[in-house]
Structure formats: structure tokens, C-alpha cells
C-alpha atoms as a PDB file:
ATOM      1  CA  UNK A   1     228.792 331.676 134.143  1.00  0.00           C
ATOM      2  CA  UNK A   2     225.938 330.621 131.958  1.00  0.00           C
ATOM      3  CA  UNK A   3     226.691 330.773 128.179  1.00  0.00           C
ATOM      4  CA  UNK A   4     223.838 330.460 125.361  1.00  0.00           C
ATOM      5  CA  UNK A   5     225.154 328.533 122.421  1.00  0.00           C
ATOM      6  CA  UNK A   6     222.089 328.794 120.192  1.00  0.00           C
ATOM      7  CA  UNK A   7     218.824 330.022 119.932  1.00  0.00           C
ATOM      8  CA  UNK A   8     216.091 328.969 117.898  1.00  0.00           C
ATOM      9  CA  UNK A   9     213.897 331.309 115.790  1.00  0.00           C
ATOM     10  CA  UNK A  10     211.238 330.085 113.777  1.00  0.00           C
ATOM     11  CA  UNK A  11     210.265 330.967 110.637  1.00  0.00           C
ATOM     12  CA  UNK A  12     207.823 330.744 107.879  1.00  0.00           C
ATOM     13  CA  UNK A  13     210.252 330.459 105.079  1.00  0.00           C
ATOM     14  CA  UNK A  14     213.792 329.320 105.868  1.00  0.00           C
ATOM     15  CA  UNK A  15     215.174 330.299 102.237  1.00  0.00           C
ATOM     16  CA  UNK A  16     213.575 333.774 103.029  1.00  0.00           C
ATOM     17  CA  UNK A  17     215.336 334.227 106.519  1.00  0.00           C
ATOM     18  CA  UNK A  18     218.258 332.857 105.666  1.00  0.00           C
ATOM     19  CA  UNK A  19     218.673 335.758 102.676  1.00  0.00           C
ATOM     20  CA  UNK A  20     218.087 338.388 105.154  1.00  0.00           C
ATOM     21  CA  UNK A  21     220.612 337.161 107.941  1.00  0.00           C
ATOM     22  CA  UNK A  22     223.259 336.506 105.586  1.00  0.00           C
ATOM     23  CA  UNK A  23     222.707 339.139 102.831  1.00  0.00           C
ATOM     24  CA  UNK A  24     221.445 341.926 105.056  1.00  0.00           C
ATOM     25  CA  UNK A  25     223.170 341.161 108.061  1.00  0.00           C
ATOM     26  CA  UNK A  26     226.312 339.806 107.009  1.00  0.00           C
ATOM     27  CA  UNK A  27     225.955 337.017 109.132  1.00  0.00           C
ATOM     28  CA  UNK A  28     227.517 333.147 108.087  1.00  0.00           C
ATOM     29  CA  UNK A  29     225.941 329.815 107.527  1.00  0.00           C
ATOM     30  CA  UNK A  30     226.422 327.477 110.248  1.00  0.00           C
ATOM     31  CA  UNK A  31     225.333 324.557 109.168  1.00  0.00           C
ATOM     32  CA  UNK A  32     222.684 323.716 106.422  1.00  0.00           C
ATOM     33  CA  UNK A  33     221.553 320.356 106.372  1.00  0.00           C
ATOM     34  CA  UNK A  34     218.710 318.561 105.229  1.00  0.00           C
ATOM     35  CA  UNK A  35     217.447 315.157 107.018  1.00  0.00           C
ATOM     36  CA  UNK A  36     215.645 312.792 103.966  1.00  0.00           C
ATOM     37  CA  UNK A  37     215.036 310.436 106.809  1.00  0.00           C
ATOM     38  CA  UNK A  38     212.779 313.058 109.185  1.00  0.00           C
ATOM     39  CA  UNK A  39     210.487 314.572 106.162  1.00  0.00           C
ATOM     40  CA  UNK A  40     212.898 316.520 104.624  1.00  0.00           C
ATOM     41  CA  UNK A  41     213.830 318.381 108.161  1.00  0.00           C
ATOM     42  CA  UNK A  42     215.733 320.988 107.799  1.00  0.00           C
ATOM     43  CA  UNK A  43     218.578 322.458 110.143  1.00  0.00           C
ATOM     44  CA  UNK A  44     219.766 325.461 109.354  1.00  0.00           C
ATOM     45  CA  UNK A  45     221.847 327.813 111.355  1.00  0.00           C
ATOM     46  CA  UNK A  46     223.543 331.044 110.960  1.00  0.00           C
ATOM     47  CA  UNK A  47     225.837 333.488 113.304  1.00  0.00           C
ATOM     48  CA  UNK A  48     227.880 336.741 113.482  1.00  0.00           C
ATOM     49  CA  UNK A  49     231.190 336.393 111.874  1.00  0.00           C
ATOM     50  CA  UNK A  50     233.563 336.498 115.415  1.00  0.00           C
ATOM     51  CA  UNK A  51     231.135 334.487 117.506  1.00  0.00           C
ATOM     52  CA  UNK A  52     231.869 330.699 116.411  1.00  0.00           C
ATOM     53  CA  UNK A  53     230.246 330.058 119.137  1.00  0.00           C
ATOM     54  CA  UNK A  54     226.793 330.758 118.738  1.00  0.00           C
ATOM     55  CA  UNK A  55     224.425 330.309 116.135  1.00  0.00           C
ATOM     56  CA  UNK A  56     220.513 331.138 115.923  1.00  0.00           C
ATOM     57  CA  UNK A  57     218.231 327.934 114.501  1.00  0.00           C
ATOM     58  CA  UNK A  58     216.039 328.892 111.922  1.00  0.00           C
ATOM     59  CA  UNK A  59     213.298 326.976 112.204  1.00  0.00           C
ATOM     60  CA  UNK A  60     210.763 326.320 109.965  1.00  0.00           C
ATOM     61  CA  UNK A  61     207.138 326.150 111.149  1.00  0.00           C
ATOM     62  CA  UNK A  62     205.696 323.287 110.563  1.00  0.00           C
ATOM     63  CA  UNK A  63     202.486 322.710 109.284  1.00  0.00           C
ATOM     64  CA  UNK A  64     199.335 325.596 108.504  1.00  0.00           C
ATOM     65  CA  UNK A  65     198.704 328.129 111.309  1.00  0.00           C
ATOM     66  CA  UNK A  66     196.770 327.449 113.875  1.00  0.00           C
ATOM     67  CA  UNK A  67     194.124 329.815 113.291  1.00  0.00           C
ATOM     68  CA  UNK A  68     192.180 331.417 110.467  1.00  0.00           C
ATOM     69  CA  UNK A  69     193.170 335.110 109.483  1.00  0.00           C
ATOM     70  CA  UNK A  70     190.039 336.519 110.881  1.00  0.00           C
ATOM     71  CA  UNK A  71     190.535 334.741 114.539  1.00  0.00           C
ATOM     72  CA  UNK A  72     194.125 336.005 114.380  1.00  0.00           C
ATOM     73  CA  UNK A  73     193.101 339.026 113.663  1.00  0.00           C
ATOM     74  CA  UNK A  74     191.020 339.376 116.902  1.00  0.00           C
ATOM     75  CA  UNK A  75     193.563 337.930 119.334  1.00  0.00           C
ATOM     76  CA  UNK A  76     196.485 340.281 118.279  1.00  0.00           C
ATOM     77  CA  UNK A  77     193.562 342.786 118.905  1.00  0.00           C
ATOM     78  CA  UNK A  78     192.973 341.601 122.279  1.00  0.00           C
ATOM     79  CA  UNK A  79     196.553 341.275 122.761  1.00  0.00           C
ATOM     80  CA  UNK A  80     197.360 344.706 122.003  1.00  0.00           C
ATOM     81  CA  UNK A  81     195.705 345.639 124.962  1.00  0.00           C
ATOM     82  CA  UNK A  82     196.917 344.379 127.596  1.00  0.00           C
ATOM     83  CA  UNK A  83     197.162 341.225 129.350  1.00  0.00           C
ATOM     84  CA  UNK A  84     193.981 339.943 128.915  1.00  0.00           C
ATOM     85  CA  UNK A  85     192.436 342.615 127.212  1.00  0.00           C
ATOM     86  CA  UNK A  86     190.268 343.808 129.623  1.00  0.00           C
ATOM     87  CA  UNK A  87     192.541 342.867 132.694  1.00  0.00           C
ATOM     88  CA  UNK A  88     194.681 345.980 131.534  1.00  0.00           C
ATOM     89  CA  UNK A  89     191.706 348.378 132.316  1.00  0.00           C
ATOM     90  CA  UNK A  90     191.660 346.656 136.053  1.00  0.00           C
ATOM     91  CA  UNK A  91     195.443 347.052 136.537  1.00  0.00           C
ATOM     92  CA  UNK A  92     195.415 350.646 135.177  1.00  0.00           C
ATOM     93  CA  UNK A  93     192.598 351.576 136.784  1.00  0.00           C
ATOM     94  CA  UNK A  94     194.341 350.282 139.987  1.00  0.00           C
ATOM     95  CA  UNK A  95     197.084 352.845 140.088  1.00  0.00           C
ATOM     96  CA  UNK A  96     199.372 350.187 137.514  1.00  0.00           C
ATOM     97  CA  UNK A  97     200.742 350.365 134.361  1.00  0.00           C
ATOM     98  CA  UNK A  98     200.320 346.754 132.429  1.00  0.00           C
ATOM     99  CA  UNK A  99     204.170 346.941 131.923  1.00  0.00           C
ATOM    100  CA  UNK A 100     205.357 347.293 135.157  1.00  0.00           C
ATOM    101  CA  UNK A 101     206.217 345.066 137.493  1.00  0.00           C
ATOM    102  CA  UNK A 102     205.698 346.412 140.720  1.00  0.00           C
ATOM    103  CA  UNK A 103     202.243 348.302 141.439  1.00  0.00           C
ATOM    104  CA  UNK A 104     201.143 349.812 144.546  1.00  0.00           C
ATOM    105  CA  UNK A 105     197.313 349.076 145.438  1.00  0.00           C
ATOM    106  CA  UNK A 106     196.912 346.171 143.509  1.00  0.00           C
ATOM    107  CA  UNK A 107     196.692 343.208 145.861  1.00  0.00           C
ATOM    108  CA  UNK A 108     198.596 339.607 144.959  1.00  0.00           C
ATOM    109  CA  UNK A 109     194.902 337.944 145.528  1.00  0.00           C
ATOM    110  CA  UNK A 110     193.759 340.526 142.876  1.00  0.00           C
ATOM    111  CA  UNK A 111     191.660 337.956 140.102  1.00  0.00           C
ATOM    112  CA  UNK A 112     191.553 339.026 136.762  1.00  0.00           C
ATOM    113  CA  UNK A 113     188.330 340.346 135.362  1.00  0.00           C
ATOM    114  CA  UNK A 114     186.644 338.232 132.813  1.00  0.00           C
ATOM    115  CA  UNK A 115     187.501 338.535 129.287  1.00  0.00           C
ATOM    116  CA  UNK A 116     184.763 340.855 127.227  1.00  0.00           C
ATOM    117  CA  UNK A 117     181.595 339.198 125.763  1.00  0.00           C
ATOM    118  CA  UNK A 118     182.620 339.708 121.941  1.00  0.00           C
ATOM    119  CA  UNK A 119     186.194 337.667 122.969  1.00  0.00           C
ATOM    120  CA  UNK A 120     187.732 335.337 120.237  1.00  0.00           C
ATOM    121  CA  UNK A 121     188.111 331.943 121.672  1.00  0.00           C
ATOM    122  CA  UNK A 122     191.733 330.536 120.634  1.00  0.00           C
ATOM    123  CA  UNK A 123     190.559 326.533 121.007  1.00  0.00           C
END
């Protein structure tokens, strides 16, 4: 049997998460310790009172996000539909649903169509 001891979760403001799992959720602190020698790091867990043995990481991200607001913006548009944006047309058109996992008429050798013209690039 496979057991998961922790799980990490990360976050842009530890202080932030750790409030909500622990006031909101009732949860307990873990562990909480801060590493001088590694920048400051910070490992913080927390867990359900009962389960001793597991704990979920909260993680801070580190560093700025990777992209601006208005290139986010257009990938969690393109993400919203479908794999690929326009692959989802191709699969539903197909006789598929972009969440299932098994469709009928849609060959394994099926490529993906290319992405639309006006598509963010994430680089």
C-alpha cells in the first residue's frame, strides 16, 4: 500500500495560507521553521488534527511571476478552452468531449490543429 505523507502547495503568501488552514480550517502547525542559512527559506507545514501523519507544505513562490498580467490573462483564456484552445474544437467536433478520456472516431495518430493566429506565446 502506497501512503502520501505530504504534499506541497504553493503559495503566494505563507502568513496568508497559513491563517486560512489553521483559523478556517482548524487544521495544526506542523512545523514552522525558518532557514537564515538558505535566504530566509521557509518550511512550513500544517495538517488535520487526527492525521499526524500527513502534513501539506506551504510553499512560498519564489520570485515575481513569470508573466505579465496581460499575457496571463490570455493563456488562462486559451486555457479555458480546451486543451490547446483550438484543439478542443477538433476533438469536439470529432464526436469527443475535451474531458473524456475515451472518444470514438478520433484516431491515436490524430495531430493537434495549430494554435489560432492571435495566440499568446508563453516564452
Amino acid at each position: 500500500m502506497i501512503k502520501i505523507n505530504s504534499a506541497q502547495l504553493w503559495v503566494h503568501d505563507q502568513d496568508e495560507a497559513l491563517a486560512f488552514y489553521t483559523q478556517k480550517l482548524g487544521w495544526e502547525v506542523r512545523s514552522d521553521v525558518t532557514l537564515a542559512e538558505m535566504g530566509d527559506f521557509r518550511w512550513l507545514t500544517v495538517g488535520p488534527p487526527g492525521q499526524e501523519d500527513f502534513g501539506i507544505v506551504l510553499m512560498a513562490i519564489p520570485g515575481a511571476p513569470v508573466m505579465d498580467e496581460q499575457t496571463g490573462a490570455e493563456v488562462r483564456n486559451l486555457m479555458s478552452k480546451g486543451f490547446a484552445g483550438s484543439t478542443a474544437g477538433s476533438i469536439t467536433r470529432s464526436g469527443c468531449s475535451p474531458g473524456g478520456f475515451a472518444c470514438a472516431g478520433l484516431a491515436a495518430s490524430s495531430t493537434p490543429s495549430a494554435p489560432p493566429e492571435n495566440a499568446a506565446s508563453t516564452r
